[in-house]
PDB file of N, CA and C in Angstrom:
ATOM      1  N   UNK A   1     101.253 185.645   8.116  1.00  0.00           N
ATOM      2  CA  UNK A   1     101.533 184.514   8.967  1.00  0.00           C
ATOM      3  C   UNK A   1     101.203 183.239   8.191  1.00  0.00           C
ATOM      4  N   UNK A   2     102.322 182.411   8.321  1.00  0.00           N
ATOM      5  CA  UNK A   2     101.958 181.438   7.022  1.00  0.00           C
ATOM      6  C   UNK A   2     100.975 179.948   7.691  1.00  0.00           C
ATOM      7  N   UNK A   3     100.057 179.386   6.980  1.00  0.00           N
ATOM      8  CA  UNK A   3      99.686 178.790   7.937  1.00  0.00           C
ATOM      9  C   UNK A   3     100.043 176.974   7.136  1.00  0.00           C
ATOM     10  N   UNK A   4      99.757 175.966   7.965  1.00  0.00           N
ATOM     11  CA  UNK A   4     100.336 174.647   7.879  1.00  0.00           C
ATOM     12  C   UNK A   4      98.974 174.071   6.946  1.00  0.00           C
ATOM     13  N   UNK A   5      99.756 173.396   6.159  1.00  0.00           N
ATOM     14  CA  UNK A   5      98.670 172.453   4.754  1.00  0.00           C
ATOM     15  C   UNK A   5      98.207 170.956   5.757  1.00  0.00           C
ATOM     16  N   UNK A   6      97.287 170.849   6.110  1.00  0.00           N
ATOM     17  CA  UNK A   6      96.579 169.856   6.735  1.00  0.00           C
ATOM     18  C   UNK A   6      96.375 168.755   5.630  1.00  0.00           C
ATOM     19  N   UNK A   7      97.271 167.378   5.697  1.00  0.00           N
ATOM     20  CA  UNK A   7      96.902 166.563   5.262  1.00  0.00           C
ATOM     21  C   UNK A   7      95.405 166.084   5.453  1.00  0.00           C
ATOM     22  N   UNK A   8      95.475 165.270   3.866  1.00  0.00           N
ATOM     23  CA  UNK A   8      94.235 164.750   3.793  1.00  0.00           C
ATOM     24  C   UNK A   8      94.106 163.298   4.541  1.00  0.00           C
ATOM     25  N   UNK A   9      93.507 162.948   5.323  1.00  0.00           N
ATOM     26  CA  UNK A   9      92.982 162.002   6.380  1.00  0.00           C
ATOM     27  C   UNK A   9      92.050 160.975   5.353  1.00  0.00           C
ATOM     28  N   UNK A  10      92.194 159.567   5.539  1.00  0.00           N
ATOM     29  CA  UNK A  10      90.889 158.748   4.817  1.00  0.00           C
ATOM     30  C   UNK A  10      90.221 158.360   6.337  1.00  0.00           C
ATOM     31  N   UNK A  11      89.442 159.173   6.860  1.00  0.00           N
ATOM     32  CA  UNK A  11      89.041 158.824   8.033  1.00  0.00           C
ATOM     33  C   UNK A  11      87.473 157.812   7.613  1.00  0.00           C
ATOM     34  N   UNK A  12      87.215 156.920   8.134  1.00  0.00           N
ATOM     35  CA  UNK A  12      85.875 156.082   8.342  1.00  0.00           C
ATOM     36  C   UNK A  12      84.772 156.470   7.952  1.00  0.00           C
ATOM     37  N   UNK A  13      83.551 156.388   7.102  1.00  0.00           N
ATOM     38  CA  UNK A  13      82.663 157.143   6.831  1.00  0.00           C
ATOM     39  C   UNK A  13      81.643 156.987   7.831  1.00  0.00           C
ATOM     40  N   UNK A  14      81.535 155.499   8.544  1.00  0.00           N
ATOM     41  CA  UNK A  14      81.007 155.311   9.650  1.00  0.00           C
ATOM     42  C   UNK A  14      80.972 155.611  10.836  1.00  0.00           C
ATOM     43  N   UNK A  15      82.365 156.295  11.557  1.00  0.00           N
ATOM     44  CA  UNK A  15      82.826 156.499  12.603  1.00  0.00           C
ATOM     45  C   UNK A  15      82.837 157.913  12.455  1.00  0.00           C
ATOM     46  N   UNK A  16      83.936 158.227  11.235  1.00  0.00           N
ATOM     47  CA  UNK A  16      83.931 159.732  11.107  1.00  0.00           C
ATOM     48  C   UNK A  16      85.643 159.850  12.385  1.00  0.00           C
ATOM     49  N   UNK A  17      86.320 158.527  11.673  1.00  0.00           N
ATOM     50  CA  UNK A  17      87.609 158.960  12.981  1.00  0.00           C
ATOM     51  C   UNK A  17      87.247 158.342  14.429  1.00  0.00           C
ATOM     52  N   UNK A  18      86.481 158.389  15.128  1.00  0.00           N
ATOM     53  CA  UNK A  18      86.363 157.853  16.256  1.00  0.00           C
ATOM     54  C   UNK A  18      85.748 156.327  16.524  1.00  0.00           C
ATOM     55  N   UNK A  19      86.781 155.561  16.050  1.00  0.00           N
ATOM     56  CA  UNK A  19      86.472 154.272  15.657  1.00  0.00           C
ATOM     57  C   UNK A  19      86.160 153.036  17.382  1.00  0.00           C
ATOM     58  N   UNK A  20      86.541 153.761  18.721  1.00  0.00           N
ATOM     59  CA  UNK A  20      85.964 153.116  19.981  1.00  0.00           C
ATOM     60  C   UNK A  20      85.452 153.723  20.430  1.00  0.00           C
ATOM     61  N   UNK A  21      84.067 153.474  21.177  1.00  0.00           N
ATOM     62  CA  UNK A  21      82.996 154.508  22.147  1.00  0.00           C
ATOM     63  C   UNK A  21      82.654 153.635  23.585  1.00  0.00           C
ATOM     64  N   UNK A  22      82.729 154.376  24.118  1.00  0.00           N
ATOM     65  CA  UNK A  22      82.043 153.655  25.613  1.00  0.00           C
ATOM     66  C   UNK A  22      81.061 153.800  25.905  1.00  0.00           C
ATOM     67  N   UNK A  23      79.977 153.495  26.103  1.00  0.00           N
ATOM     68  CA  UNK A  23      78.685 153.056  26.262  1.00  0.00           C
ATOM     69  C   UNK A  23      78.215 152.434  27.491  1.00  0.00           C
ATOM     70  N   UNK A  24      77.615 153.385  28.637  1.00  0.00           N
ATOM     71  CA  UNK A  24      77.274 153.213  29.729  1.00  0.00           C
ATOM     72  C   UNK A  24      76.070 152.682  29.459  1.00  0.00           C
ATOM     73  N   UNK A  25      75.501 151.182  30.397  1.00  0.00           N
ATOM     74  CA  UNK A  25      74.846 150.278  30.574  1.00  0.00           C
ATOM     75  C   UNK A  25      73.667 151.151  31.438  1.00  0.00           C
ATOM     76  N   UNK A  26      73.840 152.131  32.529  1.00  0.00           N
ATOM     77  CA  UNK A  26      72.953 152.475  33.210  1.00  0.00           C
ATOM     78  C   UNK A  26      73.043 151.836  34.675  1.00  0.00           C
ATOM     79  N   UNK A  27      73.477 150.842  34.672  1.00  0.00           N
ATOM     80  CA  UNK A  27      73.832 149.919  35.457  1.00  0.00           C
ATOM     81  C   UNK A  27      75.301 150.174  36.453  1.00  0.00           C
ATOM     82  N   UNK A  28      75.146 150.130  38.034  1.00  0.00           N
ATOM     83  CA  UNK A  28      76.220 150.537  38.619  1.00  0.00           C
ATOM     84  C   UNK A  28      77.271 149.634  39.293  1.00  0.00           C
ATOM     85  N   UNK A  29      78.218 149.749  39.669  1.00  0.00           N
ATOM     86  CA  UNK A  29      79.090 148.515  40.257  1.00  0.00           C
ATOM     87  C   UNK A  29      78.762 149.089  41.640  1.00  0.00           C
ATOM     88  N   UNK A  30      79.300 148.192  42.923  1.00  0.00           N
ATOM     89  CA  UNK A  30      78.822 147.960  44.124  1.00  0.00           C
ATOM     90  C   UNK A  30      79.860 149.234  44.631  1.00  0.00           C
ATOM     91  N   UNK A  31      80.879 149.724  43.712  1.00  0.00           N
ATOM     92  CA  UNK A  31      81.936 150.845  44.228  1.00  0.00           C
ATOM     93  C   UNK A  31      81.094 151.957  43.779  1.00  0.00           C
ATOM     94  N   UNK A  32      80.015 152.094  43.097  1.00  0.00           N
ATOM     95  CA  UNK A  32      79.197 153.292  42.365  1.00  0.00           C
ATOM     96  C   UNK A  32      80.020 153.610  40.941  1.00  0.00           C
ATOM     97  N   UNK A  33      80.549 152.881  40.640  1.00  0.00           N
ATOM     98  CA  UNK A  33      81.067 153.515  39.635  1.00  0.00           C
ATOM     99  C   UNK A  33      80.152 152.710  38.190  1.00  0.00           C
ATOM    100  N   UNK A  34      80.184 153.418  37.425  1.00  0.00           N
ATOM    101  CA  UNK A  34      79.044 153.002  36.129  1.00  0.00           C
ATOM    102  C   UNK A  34      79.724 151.902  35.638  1.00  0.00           C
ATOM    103  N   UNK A  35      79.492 151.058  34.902  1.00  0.00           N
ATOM    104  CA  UNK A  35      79.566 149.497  33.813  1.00  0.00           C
ATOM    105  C   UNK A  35      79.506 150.212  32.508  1.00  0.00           C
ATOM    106  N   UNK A  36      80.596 150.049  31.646  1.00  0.00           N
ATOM    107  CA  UNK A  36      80.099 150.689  30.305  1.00  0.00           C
ATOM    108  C   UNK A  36      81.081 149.423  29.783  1.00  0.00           C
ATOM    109  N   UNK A  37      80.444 149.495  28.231  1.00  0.00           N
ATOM    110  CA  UNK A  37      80.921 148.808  27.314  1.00  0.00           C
ATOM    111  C   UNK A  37      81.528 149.688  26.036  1.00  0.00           C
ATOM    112  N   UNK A  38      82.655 148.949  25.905  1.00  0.00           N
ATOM    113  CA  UNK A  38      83.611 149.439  24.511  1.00  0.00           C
ATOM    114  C   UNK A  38      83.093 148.741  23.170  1.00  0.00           C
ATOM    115  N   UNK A  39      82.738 149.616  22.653  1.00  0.00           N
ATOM    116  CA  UNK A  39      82.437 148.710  20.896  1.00  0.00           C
ATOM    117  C   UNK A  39      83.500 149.899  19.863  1.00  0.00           C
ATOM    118  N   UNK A  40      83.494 148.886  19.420  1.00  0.00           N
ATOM    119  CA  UNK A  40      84.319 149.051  17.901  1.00  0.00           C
ATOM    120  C   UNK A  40      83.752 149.705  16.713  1.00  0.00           C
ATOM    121  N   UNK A  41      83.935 149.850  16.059  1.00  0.00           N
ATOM    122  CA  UNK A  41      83.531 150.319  14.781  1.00  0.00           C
ATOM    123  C   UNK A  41      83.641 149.240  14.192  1.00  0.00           C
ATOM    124  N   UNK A  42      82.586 148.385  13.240  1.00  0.00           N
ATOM    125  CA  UNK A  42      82.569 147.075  12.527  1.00  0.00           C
ATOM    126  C   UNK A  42      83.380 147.239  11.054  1.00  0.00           C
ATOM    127  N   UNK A  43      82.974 148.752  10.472  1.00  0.00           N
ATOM    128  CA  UNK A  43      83.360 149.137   9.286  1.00  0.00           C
ATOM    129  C   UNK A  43      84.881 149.080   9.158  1.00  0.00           C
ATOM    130  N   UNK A  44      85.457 150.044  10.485  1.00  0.00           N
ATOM    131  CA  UNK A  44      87.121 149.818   9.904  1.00  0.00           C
ATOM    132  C   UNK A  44      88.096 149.195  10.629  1.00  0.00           C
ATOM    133  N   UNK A  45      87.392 148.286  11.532  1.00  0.00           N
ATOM    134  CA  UNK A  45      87.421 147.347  12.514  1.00  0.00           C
ATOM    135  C   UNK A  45      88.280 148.032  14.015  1.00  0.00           C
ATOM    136  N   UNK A  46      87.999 149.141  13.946  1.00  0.00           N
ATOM    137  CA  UNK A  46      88.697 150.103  15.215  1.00  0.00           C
ATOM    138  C   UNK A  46      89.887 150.941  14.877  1.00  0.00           C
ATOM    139  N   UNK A  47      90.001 150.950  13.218  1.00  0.00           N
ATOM    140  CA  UNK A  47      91.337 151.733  13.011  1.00  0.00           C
ATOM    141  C   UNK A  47      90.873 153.076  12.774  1.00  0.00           C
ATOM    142  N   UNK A  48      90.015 153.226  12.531  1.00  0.00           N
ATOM    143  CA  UNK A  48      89.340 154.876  12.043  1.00  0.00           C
ATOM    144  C   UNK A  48      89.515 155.852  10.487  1.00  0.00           C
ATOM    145  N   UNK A  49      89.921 154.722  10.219  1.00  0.00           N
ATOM    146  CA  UNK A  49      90.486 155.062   8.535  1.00  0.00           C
ATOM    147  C   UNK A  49      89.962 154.098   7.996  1.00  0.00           C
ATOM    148  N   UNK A  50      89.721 154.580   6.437  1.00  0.00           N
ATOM    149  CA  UNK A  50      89.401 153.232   5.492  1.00  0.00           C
ATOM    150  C   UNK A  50      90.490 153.027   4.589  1.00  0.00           C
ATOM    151  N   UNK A  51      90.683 152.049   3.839  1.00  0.00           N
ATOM    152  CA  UNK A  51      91.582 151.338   2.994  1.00  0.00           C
ATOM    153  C   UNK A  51      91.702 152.470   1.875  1.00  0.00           C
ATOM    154  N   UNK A  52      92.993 152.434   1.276  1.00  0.00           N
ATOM    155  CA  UNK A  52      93.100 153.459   0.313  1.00  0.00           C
ATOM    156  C   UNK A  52      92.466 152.900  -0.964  1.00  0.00           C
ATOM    157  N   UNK A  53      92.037 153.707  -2.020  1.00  0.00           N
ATOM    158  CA  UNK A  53      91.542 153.200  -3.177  1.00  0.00           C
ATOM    159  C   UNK A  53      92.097 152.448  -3.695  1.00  0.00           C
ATOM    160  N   UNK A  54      93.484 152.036  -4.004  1.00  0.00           N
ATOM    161  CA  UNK A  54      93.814 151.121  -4.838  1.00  0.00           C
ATOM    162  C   UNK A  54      93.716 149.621  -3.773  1.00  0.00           C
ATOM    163  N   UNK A  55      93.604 149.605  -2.437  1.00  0.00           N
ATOM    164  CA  UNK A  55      93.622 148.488  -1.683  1.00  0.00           C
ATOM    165  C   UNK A  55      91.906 147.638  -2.006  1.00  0.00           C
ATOM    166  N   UNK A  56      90.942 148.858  -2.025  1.00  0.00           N
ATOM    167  CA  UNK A  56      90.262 148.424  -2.446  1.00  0.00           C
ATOM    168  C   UNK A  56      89.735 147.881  -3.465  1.00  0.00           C
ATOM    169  N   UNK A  57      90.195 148.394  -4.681  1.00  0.00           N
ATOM    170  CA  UNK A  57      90.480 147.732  -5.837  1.00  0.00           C
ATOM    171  C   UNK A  57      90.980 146.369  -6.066  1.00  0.00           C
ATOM    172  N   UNK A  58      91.862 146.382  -5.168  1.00  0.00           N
ATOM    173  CA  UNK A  58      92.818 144.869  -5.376  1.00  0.00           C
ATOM    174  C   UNK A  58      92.078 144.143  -4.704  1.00  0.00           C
ATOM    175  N   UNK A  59      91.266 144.233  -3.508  1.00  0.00           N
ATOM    176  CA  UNK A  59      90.237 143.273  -2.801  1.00  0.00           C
ATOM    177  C   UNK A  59      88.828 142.962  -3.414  1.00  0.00           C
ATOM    178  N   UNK A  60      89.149 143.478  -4.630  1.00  0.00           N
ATOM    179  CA  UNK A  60      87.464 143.455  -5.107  1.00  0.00           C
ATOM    180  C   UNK A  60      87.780 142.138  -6.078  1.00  0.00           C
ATOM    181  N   UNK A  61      89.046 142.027  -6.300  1.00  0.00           N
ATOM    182  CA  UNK A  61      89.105 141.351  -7.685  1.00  0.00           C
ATOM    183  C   UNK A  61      90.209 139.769  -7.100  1.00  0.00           C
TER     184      UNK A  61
END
């Protein structure tokens, strides 16, 4: 059974791919439902990938 070649991914080293999280405050709204906050990933600014090597190269210089 032949199986499928899984591209290689440059996923975030920070995130690890999951570049938005929601983050419950603890805190409830008057409907009971929880308050959470969305943050980003700062590193790949919410895309979940990093820049390919040569992009980085060219931004260094």
């Amino acid at each position: 059974m032949p199986y499928g070649i899984t591209a290689h991914v440059r996923l975030c080293s920070s995130c690890d791919g999951f570049p938005v999280v929601a983050i419950t405050t603890g805190a409830r709204r008057r409907d009971g439902s929880r308050i959470t906050l969305h943050v980003t990933c700062p590193a790949c600014r919410g895309t979940g990938t990093r820049p390919a090597p040569a992009a980085l190269a060219q931004a260094r210089w």
